[in-house]
Protein backbone atom coordinates (compact mmCIF):
# COMPACT_ATOMS: atom_id res chain seq x y z
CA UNK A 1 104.56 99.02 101.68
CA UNK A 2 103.70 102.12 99.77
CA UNK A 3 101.59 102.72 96.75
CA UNK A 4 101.57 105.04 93.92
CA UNK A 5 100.66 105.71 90.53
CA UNK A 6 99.60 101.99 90.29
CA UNK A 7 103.38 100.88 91.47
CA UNK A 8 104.54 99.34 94.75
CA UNK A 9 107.07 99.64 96.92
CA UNK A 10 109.49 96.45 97.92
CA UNK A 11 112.48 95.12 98.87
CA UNK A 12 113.23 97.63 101.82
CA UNK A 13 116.67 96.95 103.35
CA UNK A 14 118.55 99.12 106.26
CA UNK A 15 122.12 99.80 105.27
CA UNK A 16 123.46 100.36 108.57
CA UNK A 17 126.94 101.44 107.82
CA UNK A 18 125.36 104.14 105.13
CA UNK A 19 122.74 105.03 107.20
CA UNK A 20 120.07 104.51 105.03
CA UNK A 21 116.88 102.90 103.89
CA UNK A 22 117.39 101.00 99.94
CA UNK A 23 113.87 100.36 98.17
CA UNK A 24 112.73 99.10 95.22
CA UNK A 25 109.79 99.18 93.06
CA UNK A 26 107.93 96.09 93.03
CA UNK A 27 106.37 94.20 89.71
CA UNK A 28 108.64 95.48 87.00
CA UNK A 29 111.15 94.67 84.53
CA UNK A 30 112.71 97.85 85.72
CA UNK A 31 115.20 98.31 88.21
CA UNK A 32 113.92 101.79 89.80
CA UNK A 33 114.90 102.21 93.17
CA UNK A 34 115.26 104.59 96.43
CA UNK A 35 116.62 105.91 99.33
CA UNK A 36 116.34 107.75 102.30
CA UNK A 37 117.84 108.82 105.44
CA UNK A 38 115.15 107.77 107.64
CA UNK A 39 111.39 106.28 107.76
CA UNK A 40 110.00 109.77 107.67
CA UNK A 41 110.90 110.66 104.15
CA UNK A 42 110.94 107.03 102.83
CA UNK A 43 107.57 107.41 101.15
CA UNK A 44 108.55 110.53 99.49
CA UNK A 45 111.55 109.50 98.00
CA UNK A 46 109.88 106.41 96.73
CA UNK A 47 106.82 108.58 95.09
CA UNK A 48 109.42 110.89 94.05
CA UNK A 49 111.65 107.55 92.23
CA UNK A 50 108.32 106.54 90.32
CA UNK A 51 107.73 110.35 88.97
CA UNK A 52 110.90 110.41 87.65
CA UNK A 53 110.97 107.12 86.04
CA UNK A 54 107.48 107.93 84.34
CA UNK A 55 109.45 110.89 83.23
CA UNK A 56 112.08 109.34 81.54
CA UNK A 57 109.67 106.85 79.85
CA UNK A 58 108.04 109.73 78.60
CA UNK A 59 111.11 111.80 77.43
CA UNK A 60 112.27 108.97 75.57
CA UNK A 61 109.25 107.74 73.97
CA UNK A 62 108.58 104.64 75.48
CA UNK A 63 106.23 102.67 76.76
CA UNK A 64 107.21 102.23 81.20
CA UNK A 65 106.09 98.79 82.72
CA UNK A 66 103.24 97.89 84.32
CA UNK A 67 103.19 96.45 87.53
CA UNK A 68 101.54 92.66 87.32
């Protein structure tokens, strides 16, 4: 599991036919997720997911969940 900013990473499942690693961010109303190609760039595209959704909150004026 990876952390970041405060948020957590969950929910990891290998899409075999894709080739790929799905992720989510654990603890929030949110859906923000992530992918990558292989284990060695999984954490980046996760810290990467949670910039840009702190982005966005900010862009549009609102207020991004907590995790609990």
């Amino acid at each position: 599991m990876f952390e970041y900013k405060g948020y957590k990473s969950a929910k990891l499942k290998f899409d075999r036919d894709a080739g790929v690693i799905h992720g989510e961010v654990a603890g929030i109303r949110d859906v923000v997720t992530f992918e990558a190609a292989g284990i060695e760039t999984l954490e980046k595209e996760f810290r990467t997911s949670v910039d840009d959704y702190l982005d966005m909150c900010a862009e549009e004026g609102i207020e991004p969940n907590k995790p609990c």
